[in-house]
Protein backbone atom coordinates (compact mmCIF):
# COMPACT_ATOMS: atom_id res chain seq x y z
CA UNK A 1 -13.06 -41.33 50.08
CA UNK A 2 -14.11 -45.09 51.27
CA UNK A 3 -14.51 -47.51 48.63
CA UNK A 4 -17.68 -49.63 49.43
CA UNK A 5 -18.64 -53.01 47.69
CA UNK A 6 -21.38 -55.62 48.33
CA UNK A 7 -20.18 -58.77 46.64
CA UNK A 8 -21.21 -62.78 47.32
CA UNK A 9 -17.88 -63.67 46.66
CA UNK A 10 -16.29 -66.27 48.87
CA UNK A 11 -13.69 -64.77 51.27
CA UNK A 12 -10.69 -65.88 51.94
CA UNK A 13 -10.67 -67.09 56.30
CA UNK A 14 -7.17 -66.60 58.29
CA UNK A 15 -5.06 -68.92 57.09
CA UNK A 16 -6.83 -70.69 54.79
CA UNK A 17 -5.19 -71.33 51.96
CA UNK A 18 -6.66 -73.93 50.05
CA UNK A 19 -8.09 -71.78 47.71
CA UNK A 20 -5.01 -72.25 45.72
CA UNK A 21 -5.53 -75.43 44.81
CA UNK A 22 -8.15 -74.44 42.46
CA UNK A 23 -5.86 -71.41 40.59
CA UNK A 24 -5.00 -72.06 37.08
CA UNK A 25 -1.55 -71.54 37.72
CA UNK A 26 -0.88 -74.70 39.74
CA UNK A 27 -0.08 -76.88 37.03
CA UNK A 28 -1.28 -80.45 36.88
CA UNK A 29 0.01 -83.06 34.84
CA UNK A 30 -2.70 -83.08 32.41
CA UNK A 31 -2.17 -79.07 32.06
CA UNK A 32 1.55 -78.01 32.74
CA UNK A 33 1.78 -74.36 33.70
CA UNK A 34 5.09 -73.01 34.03
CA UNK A 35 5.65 -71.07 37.56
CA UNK A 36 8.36 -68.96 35.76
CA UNK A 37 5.21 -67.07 33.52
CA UNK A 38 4.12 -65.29 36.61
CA UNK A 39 7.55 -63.51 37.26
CA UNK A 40 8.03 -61.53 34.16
CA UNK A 41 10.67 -58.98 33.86
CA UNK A 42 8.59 -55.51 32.82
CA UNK A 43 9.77 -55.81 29.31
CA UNK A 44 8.62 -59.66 28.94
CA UNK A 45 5.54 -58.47 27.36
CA UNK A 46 4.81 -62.00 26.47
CA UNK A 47 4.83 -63.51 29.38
CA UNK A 48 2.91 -60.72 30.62
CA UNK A 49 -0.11 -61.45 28.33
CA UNK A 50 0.16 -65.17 28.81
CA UNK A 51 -0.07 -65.08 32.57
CA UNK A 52 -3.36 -62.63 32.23
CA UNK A 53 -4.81 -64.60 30.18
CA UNK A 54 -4.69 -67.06 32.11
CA UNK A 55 -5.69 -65.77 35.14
CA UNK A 56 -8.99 -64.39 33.31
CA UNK A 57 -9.82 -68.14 33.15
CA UNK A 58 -9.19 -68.60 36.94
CA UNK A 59 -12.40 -68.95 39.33
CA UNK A 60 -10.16 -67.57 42.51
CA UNK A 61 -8.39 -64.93 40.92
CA UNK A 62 -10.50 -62.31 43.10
CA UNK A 63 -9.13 -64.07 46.22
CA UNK A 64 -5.53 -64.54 45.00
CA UNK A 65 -5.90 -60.29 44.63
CA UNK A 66 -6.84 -60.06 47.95
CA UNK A 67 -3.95 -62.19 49.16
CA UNK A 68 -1.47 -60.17 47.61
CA UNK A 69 -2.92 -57.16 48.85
CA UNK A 70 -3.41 -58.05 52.15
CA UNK A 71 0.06 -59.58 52.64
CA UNK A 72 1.58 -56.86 50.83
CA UNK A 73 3.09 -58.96 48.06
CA UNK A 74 4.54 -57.34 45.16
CA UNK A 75 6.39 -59.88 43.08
CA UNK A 76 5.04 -61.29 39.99
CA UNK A 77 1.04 -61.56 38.51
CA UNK A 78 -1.58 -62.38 41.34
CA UNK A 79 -4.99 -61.78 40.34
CA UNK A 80 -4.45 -61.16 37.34
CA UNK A 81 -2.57 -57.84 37.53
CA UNK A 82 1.27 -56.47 37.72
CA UNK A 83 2.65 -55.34 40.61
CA UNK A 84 2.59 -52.28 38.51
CA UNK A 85 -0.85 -52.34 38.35
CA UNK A 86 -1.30 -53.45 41.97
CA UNK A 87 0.56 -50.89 43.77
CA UNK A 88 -1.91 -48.09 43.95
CA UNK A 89 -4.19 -51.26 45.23
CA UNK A 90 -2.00 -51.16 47.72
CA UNK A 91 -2.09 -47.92 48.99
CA UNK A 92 -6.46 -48.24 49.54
CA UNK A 93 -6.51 -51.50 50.88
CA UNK A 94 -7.17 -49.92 54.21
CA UNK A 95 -9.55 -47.76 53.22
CA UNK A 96 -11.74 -50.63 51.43
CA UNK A 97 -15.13 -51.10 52.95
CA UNK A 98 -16.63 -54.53 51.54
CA UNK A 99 -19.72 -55.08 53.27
CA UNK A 100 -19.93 -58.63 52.24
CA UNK A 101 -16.88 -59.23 54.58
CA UNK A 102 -18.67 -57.20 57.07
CA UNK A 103 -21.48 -59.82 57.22
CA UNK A 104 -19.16 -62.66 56.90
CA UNK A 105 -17.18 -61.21 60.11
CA UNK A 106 -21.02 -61.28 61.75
CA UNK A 107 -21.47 -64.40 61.08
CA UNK A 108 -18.61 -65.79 62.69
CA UNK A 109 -16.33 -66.23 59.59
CA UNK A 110 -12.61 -65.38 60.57
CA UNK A 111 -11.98 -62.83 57.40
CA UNK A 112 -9.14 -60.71 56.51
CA UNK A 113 -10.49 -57.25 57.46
CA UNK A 114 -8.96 -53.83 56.85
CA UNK A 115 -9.16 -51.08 59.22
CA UNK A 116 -12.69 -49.75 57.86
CA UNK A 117 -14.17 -52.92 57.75
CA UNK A 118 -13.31 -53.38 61.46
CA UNK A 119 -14.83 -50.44 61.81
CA UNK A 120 -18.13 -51.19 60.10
CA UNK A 121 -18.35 -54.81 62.42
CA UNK A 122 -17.99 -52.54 65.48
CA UNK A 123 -20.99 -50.71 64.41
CA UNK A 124 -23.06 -53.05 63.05
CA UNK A 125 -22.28 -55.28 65.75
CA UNK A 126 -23.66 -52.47 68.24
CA UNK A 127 -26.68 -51.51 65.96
CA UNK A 128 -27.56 -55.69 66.11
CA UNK A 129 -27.01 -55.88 69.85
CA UNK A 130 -24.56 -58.15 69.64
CA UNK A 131 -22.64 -59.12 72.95
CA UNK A 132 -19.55 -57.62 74.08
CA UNK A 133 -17.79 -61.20 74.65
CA UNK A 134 -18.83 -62.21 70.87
CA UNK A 135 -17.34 -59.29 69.28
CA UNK A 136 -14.28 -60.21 71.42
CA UNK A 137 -14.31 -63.32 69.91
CA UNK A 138 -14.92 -62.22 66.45
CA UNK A 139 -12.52 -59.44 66.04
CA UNK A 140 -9.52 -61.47 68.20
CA UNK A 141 -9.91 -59.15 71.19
CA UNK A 142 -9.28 -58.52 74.91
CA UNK A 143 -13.59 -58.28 76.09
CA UNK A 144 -12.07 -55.23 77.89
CA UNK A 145 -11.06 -54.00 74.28
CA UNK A 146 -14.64 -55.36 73.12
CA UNK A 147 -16.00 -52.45 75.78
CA UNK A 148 -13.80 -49.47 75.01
CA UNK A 149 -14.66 -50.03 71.37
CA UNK A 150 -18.76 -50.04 72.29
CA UNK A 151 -18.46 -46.81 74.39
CA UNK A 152 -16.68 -45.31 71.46
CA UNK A 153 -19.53 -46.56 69.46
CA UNK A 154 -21.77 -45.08 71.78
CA UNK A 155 -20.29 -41.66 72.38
CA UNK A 156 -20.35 -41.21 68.46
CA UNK A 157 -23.64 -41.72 67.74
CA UNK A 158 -24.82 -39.40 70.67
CA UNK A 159 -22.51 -37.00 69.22
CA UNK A 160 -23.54 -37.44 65.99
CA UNK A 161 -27.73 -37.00 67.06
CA UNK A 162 -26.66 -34.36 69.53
CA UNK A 163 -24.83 -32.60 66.32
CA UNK A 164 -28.14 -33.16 63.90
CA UNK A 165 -30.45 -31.91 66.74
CA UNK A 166 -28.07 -28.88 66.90
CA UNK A 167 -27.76 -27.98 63.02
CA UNK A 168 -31.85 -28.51 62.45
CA UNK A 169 -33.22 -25.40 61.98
CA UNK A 170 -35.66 -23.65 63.94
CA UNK A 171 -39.03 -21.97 62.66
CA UNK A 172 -38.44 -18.49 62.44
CA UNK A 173 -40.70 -16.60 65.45
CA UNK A 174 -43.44 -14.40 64.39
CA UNK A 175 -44.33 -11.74 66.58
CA UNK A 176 -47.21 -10.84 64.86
CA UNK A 177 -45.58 -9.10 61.95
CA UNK A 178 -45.91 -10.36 58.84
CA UNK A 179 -43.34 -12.98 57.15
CA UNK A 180 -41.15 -11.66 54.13
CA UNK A 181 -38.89 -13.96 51.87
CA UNK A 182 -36.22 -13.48 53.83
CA UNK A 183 -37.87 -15.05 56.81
CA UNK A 184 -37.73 -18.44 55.44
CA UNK A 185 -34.07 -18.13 54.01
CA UNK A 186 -33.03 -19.54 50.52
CA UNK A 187 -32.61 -22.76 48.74
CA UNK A 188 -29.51 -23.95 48.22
């Protein structure tokens, strides 16, 4: 099952990583934040509760999630969870489905997409008539890749209206007889 989300949350480009300046664990020297709270051993239940505390005060902590799921990291608190608590994270990330990124990809933002949502800008990318060249660009592509990717696009959704066309019922022929309950079949 596809997990699907509409957020307006600021995502996180390739390579940009400036978002960290604003975390609340980069210490400043008005606010001193030990680096060491973040790397708990499982039974420093201390440190745990410290370092989610105070990533519930941090305005990126969505994107620092998304970081360590997207890169795969598994040491120490990002986002505000355990690696513990991250791991079956892990195992969906490529079957999340954030339309927000979807429309950021669209729109020429250079976002950290997972399989679905490369998916969902090949269609939606098709369905807006958008060029074959500029989904090359947006998705990193070969333009010949760009193609193959629109004809797949296209043979699926003639399959898909050949297949509903095919499964629509037809009205039951009347030769004159009259119709009996049976005729018009039962409601599910």
């Amino acid at each position: 099952m596809t997990n699907t989300t509409i957020s307006p949350a600021r995502h996180r480009q390739l390579g940009d990583h400036t978002w960290q300046a604003d975390a609340v664990c980069q210490g400043t020297e008005y606010n001193p934040v030990d680096p060491e709270i973040f790397f708990p051993e499982p039974d420093e239940t201390d440190k745990i509760a410290t370092a989610k505390a105070l990533c519930g005060q941090c305005p990126v902590r969505r994107t620092c999630l998304d970081a360590a799921l997207e890169s795969g990291t598994t040491d120490g608190i990002r986002g505000g969870l355990t690696d513990e608590e991250r791991r079956p994270l892990h195992e969906k990330i490529a079957h999340r489905l954030d339309y927000s990124r979807v429309n950021d990809t669209i729109d020429g933002r250079d976002v950290h997409l997972t399989k679905a949502e490369r998916r969902a800008v090949v269609y939606a990318a098709f369905r807006h008539g958008v060029s074959e060249q500029r989904l090359a660009w947006l998705l990193k592509i070969t333009e010949e890749h760009a193609q193959k990717l629109y004809r797949e696009t296209r043979r699926a959704l003639r399959n898909r209206d050949l297949n509903q066309t095919a499964k629509a019922p037809s009205p039951p022929v009347n030769s004159g007889e009259r119709l009996v309950r049976d005729d018009f079949g039962t409601a599910a």
